[in-house]
Protein backbone atom coordinates (compact mmCIF):
# COMPACT_ATOMS: atom_id res chain seq x y z
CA UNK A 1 -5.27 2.60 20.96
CA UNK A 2 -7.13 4.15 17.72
CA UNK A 3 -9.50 1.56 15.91
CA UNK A 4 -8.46 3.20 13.04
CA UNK A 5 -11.76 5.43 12.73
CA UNK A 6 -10.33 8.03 14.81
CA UNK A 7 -12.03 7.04 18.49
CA UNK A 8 -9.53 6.50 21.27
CA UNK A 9 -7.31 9.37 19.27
CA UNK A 10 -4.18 10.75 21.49
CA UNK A 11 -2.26 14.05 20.17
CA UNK A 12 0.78 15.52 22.24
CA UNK A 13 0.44 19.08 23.68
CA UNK A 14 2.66 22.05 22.44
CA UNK A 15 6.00 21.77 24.31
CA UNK A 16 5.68 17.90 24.57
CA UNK A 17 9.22 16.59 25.64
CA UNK A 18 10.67 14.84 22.91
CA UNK A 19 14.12 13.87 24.86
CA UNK A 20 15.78 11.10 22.81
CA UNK A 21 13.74 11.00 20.23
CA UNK A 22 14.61 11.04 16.01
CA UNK A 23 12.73 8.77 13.84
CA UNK A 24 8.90 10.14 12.48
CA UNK A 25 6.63 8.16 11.03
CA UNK A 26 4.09 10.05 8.84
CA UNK A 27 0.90 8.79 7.80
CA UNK A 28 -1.84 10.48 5.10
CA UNK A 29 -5.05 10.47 6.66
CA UNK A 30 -7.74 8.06 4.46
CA UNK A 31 -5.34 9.09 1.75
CA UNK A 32 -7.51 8.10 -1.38
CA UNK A 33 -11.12 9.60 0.44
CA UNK A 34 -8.68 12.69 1.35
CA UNK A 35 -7.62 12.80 -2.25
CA UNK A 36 -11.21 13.05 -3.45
CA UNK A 37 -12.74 15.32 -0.92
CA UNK A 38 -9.69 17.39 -1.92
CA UNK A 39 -11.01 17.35 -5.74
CA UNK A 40 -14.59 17.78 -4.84
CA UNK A 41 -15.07 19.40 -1.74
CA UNK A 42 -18.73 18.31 -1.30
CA UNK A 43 -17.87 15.55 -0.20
CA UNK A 44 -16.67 16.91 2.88
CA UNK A 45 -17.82 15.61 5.95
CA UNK A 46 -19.43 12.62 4.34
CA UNK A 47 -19.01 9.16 4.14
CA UNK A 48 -17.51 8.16 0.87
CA UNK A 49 -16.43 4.47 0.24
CA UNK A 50 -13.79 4.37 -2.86
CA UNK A 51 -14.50 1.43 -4.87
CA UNK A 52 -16.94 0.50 -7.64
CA UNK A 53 -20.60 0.99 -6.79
CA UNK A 54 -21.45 -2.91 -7.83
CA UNK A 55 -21.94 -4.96 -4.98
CA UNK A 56 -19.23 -7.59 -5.83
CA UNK A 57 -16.33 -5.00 -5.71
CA UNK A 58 -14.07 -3.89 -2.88
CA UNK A 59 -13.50 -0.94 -0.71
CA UNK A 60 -9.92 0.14 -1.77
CA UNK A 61 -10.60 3.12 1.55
CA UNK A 62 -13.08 5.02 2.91
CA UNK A 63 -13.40 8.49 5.06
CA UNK A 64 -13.30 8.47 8.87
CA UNK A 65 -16.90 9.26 8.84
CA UNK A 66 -17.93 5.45 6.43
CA UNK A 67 -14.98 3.61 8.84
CA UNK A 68 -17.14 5.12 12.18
CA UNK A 69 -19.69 3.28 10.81
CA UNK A 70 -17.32 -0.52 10.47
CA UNK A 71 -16.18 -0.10 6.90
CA UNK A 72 -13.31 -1.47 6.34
CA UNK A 73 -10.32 -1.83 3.17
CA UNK A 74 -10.87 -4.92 1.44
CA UNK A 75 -14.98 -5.46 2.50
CA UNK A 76 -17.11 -5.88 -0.43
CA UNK A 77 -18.86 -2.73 -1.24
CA UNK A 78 -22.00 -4.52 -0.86
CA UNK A 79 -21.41 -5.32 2.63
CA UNK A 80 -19.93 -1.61 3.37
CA UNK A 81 -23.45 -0.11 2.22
CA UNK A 82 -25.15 -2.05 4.35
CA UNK A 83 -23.22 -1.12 7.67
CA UNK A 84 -23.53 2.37 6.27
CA UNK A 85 -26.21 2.83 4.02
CA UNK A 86 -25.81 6.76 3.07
CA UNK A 87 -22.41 6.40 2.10
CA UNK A 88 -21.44 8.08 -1.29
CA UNK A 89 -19.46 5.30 -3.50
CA UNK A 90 -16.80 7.27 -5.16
CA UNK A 91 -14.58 5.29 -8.00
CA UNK A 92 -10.84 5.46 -7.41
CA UNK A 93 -8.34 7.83 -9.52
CA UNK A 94 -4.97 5.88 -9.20
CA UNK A 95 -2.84 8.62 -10.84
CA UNK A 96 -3.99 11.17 -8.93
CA UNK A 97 -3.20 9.50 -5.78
CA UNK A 98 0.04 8.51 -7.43
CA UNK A 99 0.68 12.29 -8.47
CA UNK A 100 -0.20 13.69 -5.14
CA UNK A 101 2.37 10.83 -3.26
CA UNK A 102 4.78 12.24 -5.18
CA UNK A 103 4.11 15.79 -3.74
CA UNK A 104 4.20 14.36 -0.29
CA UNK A 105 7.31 12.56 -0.41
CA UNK A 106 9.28 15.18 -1.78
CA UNK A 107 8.30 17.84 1.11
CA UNK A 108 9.47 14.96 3.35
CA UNK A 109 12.39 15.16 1.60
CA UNK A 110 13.49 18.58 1.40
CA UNK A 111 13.76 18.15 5.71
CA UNK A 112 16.14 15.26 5.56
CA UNK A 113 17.59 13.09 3.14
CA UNK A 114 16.67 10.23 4.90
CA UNK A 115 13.11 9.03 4.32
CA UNK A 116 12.04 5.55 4.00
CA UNK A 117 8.52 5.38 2.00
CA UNK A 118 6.65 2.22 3.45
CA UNK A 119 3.82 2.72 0.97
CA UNK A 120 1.56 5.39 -1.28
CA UNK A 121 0.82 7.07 1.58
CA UNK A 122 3.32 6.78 4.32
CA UNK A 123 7.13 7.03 5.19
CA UNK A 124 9.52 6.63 7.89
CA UNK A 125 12.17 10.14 8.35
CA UNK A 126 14.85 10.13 10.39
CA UNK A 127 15.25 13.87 11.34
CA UNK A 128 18.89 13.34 13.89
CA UNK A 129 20.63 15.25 11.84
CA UNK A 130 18.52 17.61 10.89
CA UNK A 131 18.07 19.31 14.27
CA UNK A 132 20.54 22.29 13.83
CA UNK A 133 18.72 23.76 10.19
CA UNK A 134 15.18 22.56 11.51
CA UNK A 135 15.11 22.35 15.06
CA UNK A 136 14.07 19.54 17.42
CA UNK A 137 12.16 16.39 16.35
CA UNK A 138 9.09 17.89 17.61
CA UNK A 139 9.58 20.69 16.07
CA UNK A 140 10.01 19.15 12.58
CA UNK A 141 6.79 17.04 13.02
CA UNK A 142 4.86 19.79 13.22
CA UNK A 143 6.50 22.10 10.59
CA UNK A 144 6.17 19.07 8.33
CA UNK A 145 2.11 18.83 9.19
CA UNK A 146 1.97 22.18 8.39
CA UNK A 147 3.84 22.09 4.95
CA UNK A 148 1.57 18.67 3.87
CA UNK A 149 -0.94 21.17 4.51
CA UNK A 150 -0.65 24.31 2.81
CA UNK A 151 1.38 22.29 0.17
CA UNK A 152 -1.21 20.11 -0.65
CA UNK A 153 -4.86 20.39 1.06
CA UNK A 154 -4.59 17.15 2.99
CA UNK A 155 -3.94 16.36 6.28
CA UNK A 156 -1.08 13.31 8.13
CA UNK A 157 -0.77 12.20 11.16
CA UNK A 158 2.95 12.08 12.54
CA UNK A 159 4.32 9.57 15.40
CA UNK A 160 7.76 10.84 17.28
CA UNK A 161 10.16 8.45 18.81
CA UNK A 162 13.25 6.95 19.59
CA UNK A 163 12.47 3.85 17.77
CA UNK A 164 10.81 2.72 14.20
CA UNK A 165 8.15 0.92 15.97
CA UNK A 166 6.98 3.26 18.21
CA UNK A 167 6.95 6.06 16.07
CA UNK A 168 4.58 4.14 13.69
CA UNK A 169 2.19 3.05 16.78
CA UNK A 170 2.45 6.63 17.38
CA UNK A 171 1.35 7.78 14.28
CA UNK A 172 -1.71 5.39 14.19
CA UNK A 173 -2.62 6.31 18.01
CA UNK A 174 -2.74 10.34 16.69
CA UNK A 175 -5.21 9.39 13.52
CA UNK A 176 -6.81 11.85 11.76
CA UNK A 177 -4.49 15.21 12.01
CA UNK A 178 -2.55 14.31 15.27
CA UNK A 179 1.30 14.50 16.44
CA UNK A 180 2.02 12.11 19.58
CA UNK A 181 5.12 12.47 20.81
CA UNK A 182 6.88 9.17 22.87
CA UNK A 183 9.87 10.66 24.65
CA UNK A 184 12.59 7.69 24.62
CA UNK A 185 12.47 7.51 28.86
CA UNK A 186 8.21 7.23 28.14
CA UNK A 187 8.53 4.16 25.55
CA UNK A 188 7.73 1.21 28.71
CA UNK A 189 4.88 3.63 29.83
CA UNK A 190 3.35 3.82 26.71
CA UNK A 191 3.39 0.24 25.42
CA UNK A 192 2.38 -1.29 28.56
CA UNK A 193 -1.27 -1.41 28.08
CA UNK A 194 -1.32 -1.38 24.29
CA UNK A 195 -2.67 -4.58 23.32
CA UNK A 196 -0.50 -7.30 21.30
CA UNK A 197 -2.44 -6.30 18.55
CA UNK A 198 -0.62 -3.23 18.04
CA UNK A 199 2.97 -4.56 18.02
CA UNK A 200 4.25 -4.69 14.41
CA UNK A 201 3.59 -8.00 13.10
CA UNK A 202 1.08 -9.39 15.00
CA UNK A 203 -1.63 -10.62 12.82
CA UNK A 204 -5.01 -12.08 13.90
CA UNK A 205 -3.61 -15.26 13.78
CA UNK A 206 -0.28 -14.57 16.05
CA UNK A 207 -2.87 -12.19 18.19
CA UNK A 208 -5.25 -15.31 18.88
CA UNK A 209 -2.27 -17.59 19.90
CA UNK A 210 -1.42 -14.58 22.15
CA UNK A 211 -4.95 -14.15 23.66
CA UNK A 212 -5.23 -17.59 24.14
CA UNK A 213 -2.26 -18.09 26.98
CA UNK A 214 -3.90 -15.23 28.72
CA UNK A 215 -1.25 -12.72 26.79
CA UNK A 216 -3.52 -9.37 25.70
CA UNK A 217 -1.09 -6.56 26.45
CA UNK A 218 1.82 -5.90 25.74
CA UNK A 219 2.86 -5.30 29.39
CA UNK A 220 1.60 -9.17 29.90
CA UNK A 221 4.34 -10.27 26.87
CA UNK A 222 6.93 -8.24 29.42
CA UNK A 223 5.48 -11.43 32.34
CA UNK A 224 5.77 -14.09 29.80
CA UNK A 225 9.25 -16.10 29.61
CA UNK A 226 10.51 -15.89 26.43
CA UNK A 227 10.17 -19.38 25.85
CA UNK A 228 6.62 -19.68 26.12
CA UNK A 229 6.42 -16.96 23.25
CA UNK A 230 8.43 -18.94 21.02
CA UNK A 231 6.34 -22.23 21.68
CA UNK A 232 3.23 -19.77 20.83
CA UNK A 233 4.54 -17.95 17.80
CA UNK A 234 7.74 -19.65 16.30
CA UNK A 235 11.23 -18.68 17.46
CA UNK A 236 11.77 -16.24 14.89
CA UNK A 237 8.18 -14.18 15.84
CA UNK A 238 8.51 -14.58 19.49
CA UNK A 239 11.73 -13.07 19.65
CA UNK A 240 11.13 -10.22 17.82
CA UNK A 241 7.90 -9.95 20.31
CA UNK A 242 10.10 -10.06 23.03
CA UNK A 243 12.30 -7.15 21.64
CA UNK A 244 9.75 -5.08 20.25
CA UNK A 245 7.50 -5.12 23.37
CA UNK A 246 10.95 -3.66 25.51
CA UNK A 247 11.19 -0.93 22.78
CA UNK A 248 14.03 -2.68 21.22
CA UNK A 249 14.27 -2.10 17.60
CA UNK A 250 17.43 -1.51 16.33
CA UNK A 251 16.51 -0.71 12.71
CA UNK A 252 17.35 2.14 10.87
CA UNK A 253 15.70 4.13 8.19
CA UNK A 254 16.44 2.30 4.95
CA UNK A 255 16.80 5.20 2.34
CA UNK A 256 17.84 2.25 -0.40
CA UNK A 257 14.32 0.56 0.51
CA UNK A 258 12.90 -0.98 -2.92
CA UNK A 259 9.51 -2.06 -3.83
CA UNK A 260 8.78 -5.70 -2.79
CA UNK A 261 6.65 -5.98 -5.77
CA UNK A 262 4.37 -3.94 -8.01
CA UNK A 263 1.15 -5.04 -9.48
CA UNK A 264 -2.55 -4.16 -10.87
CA UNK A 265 -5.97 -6.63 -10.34
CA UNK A 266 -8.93 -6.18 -11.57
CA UNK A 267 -12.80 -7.76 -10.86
CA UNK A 268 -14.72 -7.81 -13.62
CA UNK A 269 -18.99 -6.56 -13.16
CA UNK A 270 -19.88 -10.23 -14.52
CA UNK A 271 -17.60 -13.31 -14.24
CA UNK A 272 -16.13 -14.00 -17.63
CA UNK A 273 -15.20 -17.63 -19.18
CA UNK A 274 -13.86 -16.71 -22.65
CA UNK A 275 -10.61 -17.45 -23.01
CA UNK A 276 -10.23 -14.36 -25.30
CA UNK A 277 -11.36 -11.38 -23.37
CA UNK A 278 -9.25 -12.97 -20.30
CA UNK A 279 -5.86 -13.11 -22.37
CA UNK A 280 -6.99 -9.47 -23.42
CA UNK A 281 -7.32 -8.02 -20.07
CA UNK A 282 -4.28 -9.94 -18.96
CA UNK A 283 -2.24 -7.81 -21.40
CA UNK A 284 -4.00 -4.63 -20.69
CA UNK A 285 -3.12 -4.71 -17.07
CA UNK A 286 0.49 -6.30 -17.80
CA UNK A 287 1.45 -3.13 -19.93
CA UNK A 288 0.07 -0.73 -16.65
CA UNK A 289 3.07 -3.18 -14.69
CA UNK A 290 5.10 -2.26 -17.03
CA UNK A 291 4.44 1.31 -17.00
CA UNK A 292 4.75 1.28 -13.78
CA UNK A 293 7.94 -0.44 -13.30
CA UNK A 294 10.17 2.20 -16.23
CA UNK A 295 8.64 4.87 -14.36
CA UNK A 296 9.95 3.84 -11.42
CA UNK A 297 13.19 2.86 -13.06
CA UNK A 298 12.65 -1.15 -11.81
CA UNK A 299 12.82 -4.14 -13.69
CA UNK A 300 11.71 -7.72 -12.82
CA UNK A 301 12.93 -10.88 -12.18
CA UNK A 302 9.53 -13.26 -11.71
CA UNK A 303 5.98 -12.59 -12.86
CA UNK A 304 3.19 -13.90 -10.91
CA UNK A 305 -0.62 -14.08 -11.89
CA UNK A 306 -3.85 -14.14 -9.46
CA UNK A 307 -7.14 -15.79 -10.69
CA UNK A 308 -10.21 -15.83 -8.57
CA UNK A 309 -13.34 -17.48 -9.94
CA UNK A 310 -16.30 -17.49 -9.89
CA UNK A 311 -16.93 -19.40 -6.62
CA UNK A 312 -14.17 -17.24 -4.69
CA UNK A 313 -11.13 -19.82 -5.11
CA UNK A 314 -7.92 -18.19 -5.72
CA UNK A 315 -4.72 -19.33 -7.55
CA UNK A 316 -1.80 -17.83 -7.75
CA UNK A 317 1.33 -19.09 -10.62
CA UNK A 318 4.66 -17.05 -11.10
CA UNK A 319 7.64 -17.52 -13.83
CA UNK A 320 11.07 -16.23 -13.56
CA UNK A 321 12.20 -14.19 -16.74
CA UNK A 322 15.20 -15.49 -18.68
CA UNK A 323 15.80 -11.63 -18.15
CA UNK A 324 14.94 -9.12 -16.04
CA UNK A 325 12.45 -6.79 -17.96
CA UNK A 326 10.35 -3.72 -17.33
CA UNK A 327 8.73 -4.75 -20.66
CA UNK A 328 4.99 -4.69 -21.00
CA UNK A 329 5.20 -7.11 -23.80
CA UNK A 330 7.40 -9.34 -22.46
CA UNK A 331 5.50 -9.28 -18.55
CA UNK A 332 2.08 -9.71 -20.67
CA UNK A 333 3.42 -13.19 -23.12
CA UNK A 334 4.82 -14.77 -18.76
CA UNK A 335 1.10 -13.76 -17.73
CA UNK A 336 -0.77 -15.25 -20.11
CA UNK A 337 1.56 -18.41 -20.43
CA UNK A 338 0.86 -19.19 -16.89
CA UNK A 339 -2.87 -18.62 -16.88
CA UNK A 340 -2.74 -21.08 -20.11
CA UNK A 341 -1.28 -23.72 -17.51
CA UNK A 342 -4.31 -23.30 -15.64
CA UNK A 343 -7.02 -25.38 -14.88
CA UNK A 344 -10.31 -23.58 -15.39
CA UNK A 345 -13.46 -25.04 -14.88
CA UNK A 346 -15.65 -22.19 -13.55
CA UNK A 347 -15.44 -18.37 -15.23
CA UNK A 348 -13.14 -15.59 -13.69
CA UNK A 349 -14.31 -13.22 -10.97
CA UNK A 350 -10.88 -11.08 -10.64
CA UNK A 351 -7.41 -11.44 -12.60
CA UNK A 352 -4.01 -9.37 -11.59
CA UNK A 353 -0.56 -9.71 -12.67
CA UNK A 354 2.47 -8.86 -10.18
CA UNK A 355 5.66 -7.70 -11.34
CA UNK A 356 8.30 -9.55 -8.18
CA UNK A 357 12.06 -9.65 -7.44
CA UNK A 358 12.49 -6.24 -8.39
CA UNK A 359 15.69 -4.40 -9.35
CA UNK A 360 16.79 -1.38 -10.46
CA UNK A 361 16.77 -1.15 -14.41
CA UNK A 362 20.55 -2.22 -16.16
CA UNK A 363 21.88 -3.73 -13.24
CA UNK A 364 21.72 -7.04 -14.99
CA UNK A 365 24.34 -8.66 -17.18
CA UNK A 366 24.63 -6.99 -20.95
CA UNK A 367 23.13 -9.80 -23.38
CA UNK A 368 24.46 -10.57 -26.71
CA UNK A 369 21.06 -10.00 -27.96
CA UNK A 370 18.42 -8.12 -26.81
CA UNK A 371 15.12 -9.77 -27.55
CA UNK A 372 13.02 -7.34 -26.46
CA UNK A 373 14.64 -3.66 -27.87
CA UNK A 374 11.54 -3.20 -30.51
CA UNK A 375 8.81 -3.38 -28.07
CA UNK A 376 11.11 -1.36 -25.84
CA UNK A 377 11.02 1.67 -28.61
CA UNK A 378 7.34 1.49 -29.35
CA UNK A 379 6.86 1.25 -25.10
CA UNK A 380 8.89 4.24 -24.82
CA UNK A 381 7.10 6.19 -27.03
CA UNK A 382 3.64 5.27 -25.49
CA UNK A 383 5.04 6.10 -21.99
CA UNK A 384 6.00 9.65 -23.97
CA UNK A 385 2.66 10.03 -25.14
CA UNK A 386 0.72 9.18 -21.99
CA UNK A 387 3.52 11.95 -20.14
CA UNK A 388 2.29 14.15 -22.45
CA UNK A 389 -1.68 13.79 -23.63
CA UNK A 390 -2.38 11.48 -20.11
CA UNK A 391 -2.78 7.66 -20.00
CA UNK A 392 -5.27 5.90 -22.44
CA UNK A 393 -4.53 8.42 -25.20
CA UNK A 394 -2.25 5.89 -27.43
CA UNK A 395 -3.30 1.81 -26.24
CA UNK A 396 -2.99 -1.22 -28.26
CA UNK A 397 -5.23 -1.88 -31.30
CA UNK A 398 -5.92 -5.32 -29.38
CA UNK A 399 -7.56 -3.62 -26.41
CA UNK A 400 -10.01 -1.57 -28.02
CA UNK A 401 -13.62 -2.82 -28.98
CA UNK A 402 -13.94 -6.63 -29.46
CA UNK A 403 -11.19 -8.91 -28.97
CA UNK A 404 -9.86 -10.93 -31.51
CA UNK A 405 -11.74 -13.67 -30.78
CA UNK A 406 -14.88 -12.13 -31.63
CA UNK A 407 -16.11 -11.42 -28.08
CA UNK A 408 -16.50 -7.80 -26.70
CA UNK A 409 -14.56 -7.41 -23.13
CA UNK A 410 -16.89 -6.32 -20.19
CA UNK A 411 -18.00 -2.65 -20.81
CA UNK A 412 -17.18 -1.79 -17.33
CA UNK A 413 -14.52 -3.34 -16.23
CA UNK A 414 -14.13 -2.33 -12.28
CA UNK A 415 -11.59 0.17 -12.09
CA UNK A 416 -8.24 -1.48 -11.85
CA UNK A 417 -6.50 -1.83 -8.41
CA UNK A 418 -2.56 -1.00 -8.30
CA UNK A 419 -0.88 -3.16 -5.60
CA UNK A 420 1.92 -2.78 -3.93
CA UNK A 421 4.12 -4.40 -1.58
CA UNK A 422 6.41 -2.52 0.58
């Protein structure tokens, strides 16, 4: 299988039989490193981390050529330029990435209605019915490769199969620019000597507890009684092992898929122990949650809060809203109530905010009163403004220059993070 830096790549030949076969899953290539070679073509051919350049940030992604060299998502940047010390540390542009999703989604859908996006930068199509105006799966793969490409400069990678699971081991097995096709009478052939790291799942954790009965491929979970999976994993885990290691996944593309959660962190360049700046920033990224959730017309149930300090501990709180609300204000007042509950003895390293228990906007019950319709004029106008003039031409008084406690937020704050959960 790939190690997700493009060695051990397999692509399907022209022709490949694709017998049985319906469900794609297609995958951007080191989307956000695509996305800036694609702005700056310089960088082409280079390694390129995306992150900040200080030492104490994150690598958000990095190009095929930085990953060839053991950088990973989610290593400290510091520790990335030390496996790979020529590597050019390029800061992330969020919207663009966001923008150029968009693109890509709606080529996928203009070939079938029924597309299931997993994340930013991937999706799940099931192209059955699609056959008699586009031809055969295969066929659709590749004239969807080819429209990604002269659509948009940048280059996926496409699993074929009769099954959700295979498609997307597929997909990963083909990375960069590949097709594999997994005819449905080839599925036990091909995951037999895939490791149990590849079925969907299977952490590090659940891959250890594997590993350690002697259980390393997926054609020795086909040996193992079912029983002895359960004891390893849990009943719930080891009998969706069982199933997915046959090629037994009954589930279907879920067009009505929603957003688990949307969110934005941030790590500051120096940890930070006023009180003041901290509220600030907690408001700043709050209204980007909100933002984010009217654009997407969502609303939320709970808001949850992440504080890592300065010695790398991590707390999370969350609050459920009296009402569901898309409402910068409103998601920024939960935020900072629940950091006030905190504890806080050292200063802060990171701080995000989470916007959970998402659901489409006005689905909830009419109030009598709605707290919240002032701040929802003066939001709608900024989201009108930022449509128009981009974002950060019209902010809040309270995040420019010093805070109102007298202390200047960090200069340069590491560029936010959006997170998602899909």
């Amino acid at each position: 299988m790939g190690r997700g830096d493009g060695t051990g790549r397999l692509v399907s030949a022209d022709g490949a039989d694709d017998t049985g076969t319906g469900i794609l899953h297609v995958d951007m290539d080191a989307f956000y490193a695509a996305v800036e070679v694609l702005d700056d073509p310089s960088l082409k051919g280079k390694p390129i981390i995306i992150g900040a350049p200080e030492s104490r940030s994150v690598v958000s992604s990095a190009s095929y050529e930085a990953r060839r060299f053991g950088v990973r998502s989610a290593m400290p940047v510091g520790q990335a330029l030390r496996l790979c010390p020529t590597a050019i540390v390029v800061p992330p542009h969020f919207d663009r990435y966001l923008a150029l999703s968009a693109e890509v989604m709606r080529i996928f859908s203009e070939v079938t209605p029924l597309v299931e996006p997993l994340s930013i930068d991937e999706a799940f199509l099931d192209v059955r019915g699609a056959r008699r105006l586009w031809g055969s799966p295969g066929e659709i793969a590749r004239t969807l490769r080819a429209r990604v490409l002269e659509q948009t400069g940048l280059t996926c990678s496409i699993g074929v199969a009769a099954t959700k699971h295979v498609a997307k081991m597929a997909s990963t097995i083909s990375k960069p620019d590949g097709l594999l096709i997994v005819a449905e009478a080839d599925t036990a052939a091909f995951l037999a000597p895939r490791s149990v790291r590849a079925l969907w799942g299977v952490g590090p954790k659940s891959a250890e507890a594997l590993e350690r009965r002697g259980i390393r491929t997926i054609a020795d979970v086909l040996d193992t009684p079912r029983s002895t999976l359960e004891r390893a994993l849990g009943a719930a885990m080891g009998e969706r092992i069982w199933h997915l290691s046959r090629g037994i996944d009954p589930r279907e593309v879920d067009t009505t898929r929603i957003e688990k959660s949307i969110g934005h962190e941030e790590t500051f360049d120096e940890d930070i122990g006023d009180g003041g700046i901290l509220r600030t920033e907690f408001r700043r990224l709050a209204d980007r949650v909100g933002a984010r959730l009217r654009a997407n017309g969502w609303e939320a149930r709970t808001i949850a809060i992440k504080v890592r300090f300065s010695d790398f501990s991590t707390v999370g709180r969350s609050q459920t809203l009296a009402e569901p609300s898309a409402v910068g204000q409103r998601i920024g007042e939960a935020a900072i109530e629940l950091f006030a509950g905190l504890e806080r003895l050292l200063p802060v390293r990171l701080i995000g905010v989470r916007a959970e228990k998402l659901q489409p906007s006005g689905d909830g019950a009419l109030a009598l009163w709605d707290d919240d319709e002032e701040w929802r004029r003066v939001e709608g106008a900024l989201d009108d403004a930022t449509a128009r003039f981009g974002r950060g031409a019209v902010t809040r008084a309270t995040l420019i220059g010093g805070s109102r406690g007298g202390s200047a937020p960090p200069s340069h704050p590491r560029p936010e993070r959006p997170v998602t959960g899909g």
